[in-house]
N, C-alpha and C. Protein backbone atom coordinates (compact mmCIF):
# COMPACT_ATOMS: atom_id res chain seq x y z
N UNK A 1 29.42 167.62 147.41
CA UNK A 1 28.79 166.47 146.76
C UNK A 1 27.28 166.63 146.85
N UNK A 2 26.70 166.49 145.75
CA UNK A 2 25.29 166.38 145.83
C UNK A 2 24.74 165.16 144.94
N UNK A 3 23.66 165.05 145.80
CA UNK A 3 22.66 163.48 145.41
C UNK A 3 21.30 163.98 144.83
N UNK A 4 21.50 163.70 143.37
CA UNK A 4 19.59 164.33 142.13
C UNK A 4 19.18 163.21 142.16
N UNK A 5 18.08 162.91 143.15
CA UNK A 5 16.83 161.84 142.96
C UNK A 5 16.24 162.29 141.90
N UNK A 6 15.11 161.75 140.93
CA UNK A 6 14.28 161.87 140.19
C UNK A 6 13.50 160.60 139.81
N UNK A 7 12.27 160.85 138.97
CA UNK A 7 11.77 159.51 138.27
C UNK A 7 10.60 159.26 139.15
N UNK A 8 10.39 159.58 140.14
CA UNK A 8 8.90 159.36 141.67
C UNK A 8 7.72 160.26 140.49
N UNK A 9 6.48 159.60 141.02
CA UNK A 9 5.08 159.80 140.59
C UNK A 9 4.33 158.91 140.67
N UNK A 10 2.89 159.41 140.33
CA UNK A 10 2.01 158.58 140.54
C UNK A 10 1.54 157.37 139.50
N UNK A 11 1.63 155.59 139.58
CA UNK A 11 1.22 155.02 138.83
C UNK A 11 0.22 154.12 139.24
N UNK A 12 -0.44 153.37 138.28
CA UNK A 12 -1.34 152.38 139.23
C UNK A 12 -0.81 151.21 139.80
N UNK A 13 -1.27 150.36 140.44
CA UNK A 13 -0.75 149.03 140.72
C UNK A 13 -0.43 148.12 139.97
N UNK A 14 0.69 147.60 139.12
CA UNK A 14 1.40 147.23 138.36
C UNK A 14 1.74 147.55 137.18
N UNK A 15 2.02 148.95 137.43
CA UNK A 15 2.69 149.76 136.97
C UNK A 15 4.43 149.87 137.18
N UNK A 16 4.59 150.43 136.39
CA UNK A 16 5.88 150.67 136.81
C UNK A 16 6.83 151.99 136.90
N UNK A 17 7.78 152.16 136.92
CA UNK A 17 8.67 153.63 137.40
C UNK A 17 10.00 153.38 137.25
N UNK A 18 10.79 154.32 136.88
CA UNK A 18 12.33 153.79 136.73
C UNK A 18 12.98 155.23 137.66
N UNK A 19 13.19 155.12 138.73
CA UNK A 19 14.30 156.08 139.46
C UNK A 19 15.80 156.34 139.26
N UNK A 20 16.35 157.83 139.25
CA UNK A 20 17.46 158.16 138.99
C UNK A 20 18.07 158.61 140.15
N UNK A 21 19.69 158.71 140.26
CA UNK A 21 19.78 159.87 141.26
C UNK A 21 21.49 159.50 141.04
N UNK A 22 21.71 160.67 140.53
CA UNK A 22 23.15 161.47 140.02
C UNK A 22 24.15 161.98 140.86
N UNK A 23 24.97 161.60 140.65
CA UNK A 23 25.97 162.21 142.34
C UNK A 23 27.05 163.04 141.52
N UNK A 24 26.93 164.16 141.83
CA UNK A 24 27.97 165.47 141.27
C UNK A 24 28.64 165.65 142.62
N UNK A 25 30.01 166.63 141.98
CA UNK A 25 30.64 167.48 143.24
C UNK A 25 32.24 166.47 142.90
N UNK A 26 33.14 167.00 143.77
CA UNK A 26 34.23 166.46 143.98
C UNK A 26 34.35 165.18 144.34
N UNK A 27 34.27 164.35 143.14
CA UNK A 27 34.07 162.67 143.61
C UNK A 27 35.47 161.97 143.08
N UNK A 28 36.20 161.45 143.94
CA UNK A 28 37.34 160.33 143.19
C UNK A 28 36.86 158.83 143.37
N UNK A 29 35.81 158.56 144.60
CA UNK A 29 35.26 156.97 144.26
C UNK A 29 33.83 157.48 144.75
N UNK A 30 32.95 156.42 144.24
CA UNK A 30 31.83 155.88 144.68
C UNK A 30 31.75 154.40 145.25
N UNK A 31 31.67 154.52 146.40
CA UNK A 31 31.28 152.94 146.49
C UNK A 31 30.06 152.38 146.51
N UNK A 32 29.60 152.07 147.71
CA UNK A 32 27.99 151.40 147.73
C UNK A 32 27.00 152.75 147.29
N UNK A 33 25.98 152.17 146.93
CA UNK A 33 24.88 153.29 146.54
C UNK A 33 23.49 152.20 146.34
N UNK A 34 22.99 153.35 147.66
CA UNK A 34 21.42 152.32 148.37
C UNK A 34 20.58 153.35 147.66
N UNK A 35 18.94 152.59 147.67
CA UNK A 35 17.89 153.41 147.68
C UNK A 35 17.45 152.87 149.06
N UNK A 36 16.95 153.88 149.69
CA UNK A 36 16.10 153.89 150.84
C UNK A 36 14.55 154.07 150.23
N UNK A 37 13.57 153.59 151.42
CA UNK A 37 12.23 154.74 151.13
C UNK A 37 11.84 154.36 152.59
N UNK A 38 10.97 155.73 152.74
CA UNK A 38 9.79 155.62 153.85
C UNK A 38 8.72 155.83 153.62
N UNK A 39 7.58 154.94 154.14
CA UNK A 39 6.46 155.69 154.14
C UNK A 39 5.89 156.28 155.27
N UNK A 40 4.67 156.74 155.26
CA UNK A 40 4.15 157.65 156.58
C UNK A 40 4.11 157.13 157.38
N UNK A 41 3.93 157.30 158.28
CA UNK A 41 4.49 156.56 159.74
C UNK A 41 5.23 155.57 160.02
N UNK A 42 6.11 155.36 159.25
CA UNK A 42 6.91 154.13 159.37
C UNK A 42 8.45 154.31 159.05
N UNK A 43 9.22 153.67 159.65
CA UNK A 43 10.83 153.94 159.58
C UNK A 43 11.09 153.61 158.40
N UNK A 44 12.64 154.60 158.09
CA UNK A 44 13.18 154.18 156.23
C UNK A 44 13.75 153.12 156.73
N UNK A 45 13.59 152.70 155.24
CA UNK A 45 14.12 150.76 155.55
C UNK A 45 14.77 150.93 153.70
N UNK A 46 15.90 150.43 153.78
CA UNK A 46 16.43 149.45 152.93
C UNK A 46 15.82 149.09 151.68
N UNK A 47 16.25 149.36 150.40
CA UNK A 47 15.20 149.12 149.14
C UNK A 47 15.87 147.89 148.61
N UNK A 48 17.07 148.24 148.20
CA UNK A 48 18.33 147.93 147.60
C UNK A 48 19.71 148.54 147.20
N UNK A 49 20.37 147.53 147.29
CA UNK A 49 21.80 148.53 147.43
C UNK A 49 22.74 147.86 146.09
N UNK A 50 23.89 148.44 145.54
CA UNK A 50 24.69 147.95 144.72
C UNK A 50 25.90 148.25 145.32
N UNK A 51 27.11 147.46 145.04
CA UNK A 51 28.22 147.98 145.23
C UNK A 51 28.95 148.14 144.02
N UNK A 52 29.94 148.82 144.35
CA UNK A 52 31.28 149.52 142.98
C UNK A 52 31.38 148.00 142.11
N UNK A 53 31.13 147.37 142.64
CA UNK A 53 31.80 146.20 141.70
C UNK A 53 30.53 145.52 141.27
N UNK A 54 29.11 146.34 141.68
CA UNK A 54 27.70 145.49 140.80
C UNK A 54 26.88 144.24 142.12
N UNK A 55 27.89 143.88 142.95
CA UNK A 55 27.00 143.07 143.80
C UNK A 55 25.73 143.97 144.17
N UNK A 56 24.73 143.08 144.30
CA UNK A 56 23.30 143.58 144.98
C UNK A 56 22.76 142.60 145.74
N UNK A 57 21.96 143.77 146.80
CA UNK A 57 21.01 143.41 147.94
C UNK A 57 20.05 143.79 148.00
N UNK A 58 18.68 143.17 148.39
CA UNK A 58 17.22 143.67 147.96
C UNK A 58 16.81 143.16 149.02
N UNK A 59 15.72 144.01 149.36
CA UNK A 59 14.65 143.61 150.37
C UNK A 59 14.31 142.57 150.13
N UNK A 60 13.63 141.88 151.28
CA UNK A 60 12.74 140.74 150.39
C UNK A 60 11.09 141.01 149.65
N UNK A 61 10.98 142.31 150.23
CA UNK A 61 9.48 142.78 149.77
C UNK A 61 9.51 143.01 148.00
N UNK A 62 10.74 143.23 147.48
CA UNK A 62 10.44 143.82 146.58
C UNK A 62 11.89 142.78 145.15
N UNK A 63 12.18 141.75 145.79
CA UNK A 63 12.90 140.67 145.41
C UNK A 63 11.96 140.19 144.00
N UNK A 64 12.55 140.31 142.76
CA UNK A 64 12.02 139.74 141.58
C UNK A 64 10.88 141.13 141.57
N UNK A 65 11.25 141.95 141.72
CA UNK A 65 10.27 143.04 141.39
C UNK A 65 11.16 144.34 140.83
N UNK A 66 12.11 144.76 141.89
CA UNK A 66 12.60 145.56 141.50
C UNK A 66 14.15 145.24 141.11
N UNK A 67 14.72 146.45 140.56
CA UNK A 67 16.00 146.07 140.15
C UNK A 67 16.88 147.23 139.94
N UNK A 68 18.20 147.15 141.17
CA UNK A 68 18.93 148.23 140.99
C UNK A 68 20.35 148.17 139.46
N UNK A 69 20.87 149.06 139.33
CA UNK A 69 21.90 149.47 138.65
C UNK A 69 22.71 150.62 138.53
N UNK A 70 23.70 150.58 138.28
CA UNK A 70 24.32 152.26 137.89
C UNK A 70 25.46 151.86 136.78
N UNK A 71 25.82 153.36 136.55
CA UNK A 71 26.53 153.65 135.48
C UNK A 71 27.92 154.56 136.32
N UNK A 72 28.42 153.39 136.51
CA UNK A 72 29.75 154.24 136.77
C UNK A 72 30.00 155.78 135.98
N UNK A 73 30.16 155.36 134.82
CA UNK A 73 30.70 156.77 134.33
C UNK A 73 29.76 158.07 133.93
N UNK A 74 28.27 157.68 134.55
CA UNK A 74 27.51 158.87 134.65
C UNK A 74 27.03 159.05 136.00
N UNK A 75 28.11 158.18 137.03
CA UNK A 75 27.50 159.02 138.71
C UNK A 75 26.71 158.61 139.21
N UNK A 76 25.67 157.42 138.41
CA UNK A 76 23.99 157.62 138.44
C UNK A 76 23.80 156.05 139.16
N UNK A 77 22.98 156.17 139.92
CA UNK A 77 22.16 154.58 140.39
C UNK A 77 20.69 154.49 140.11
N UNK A 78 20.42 153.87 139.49
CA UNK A 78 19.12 153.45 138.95
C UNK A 78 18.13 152.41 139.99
N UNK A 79 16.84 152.64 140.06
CA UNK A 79 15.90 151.45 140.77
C UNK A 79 15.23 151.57 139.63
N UNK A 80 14.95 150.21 138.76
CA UNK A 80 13.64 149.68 137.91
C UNK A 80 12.88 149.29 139.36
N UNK A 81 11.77 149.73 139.17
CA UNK A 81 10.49 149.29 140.21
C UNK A 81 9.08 148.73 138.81
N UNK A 82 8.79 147.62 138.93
CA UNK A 82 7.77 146.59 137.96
C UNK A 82 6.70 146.15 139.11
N UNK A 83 5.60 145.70 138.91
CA UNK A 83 4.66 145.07 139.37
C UNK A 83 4.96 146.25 140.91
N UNK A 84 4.74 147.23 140.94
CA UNK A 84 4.21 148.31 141.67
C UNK A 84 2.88 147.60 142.80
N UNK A 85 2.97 147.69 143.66
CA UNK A 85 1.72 147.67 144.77
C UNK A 85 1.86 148.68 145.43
N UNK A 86 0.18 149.03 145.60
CA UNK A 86 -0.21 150.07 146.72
C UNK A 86 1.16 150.25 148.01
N UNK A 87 1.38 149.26 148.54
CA UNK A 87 2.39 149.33 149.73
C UNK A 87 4.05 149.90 149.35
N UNK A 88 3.95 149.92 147.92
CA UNK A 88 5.63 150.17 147.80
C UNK A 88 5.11 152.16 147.25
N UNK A 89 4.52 152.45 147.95
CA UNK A 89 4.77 153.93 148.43
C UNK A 89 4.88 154.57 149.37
N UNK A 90 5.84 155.56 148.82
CA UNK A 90 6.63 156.00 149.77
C UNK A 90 7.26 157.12 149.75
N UNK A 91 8.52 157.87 149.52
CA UNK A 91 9.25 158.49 149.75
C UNK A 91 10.89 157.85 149.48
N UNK A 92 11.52 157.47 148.69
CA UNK A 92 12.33 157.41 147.97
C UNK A 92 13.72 158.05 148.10
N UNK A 93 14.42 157.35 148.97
CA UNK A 93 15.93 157.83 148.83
C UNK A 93 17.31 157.46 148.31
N UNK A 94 17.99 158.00 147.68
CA UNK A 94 18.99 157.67 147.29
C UNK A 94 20.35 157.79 148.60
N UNK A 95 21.30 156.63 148.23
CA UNK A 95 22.30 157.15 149.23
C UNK A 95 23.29 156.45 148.80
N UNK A 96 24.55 157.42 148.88
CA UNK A 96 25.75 156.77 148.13
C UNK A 96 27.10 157.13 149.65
N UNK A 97 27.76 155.90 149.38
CA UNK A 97 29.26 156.41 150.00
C UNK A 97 30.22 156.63 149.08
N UNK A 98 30.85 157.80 149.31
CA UNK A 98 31.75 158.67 148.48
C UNK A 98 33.32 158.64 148.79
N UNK A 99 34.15 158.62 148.17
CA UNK A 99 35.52 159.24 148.52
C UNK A 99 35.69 158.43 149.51
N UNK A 100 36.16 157.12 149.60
CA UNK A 100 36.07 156.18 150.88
C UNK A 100 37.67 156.09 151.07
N UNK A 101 38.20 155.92 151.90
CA UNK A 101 39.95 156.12 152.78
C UNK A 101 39.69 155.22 153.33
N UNK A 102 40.81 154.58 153.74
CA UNK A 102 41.46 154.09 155.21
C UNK A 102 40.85 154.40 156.20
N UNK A 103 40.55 156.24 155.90
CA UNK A 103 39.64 156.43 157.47
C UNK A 103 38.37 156.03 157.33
N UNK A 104 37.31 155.22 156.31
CA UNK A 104 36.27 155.93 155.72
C UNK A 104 35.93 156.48 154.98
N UNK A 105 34.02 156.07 155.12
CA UNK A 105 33.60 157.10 153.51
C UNK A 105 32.87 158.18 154.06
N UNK A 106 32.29 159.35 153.03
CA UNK A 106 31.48 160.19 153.22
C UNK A 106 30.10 159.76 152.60
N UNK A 107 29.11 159.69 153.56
CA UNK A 107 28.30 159.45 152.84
C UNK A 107 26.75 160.31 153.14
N UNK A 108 25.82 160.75 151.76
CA UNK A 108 25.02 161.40 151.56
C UNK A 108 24.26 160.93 151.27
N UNK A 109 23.39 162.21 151.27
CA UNK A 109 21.87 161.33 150.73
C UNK A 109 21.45 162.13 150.06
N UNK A 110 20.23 161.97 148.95
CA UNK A 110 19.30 162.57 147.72
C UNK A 110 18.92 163.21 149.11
N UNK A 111 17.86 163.75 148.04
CA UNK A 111 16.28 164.78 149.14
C UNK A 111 15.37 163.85 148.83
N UNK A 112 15.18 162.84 148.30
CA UNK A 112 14.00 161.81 148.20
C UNK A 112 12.88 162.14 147.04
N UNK A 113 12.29 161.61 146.30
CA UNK A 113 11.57 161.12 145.34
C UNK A 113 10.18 160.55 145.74
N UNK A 114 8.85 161.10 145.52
CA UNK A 114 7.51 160.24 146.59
C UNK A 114 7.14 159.49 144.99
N UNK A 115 6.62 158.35 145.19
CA UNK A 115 6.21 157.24 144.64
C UNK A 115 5.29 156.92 145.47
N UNK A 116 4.01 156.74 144.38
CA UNK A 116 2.63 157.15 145.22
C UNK A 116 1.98 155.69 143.90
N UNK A 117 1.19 154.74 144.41
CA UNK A 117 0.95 153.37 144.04
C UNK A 117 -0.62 153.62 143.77
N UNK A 118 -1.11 153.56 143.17
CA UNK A 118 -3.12 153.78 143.27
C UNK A 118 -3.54 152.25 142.90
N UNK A 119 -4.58 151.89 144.00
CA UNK A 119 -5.11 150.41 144.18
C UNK A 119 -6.02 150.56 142.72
């Protein structure tokens, strides 16, 4: 299984960016699928998450700003990121649980996406 972040670069402050990240490989489910980010010196934290069935959870930093989605039948989870601030850069991760059982899921992560904010 592999996780294609894309869509990170540089915009100004209220600007905006639309992130991708594609999950190939031997998949029979997807369930939840988060974006993470970190920035420099600071722990990854929580962007927003969706589940298989569309519920979502958002930071509160970025509540009425950003907005997750996916497309079941292209693999893919989307972050719309709008009204961009200097502080929402970072480093950008995708993370999905895969193939989930009785025992559990497998779950992966992108290689991350930098989203870089200019005051």
């Amino acid at each position: 299984v592999q996780l294609q972040a894309s869509g990170g670069g540089l915009v100004q402050a209220g600007g905006f960016l639309r992130l991708s990240c594609a999950v190939s490989g031997i998949i029979s489910s997807i369930n939840a699928m988060t974006w993470y980010r970190q920035a420099p010196g600071k722990r990854r934290e929580l962007v927003a998450a969706i589940t298989s069935g569309g519920s979502t959870n958002y930071a509160d930093s970025v509540k009425g700003r950003f907005t997750i989605s996916r497309d079941n039948a292209k693999n893919t989870v989307y972050l719309q990121m709008n009204s961009l601030k200097p502080e929402d850069t970072a480093v950008y991760y995708c993370n999905a649980l895969v193939n989930c059982s009785g025992y559990g899921c497998y779950e992966w992560w992108g290689q991350g996406t930098k989203v870089t904010v200019s005051s």
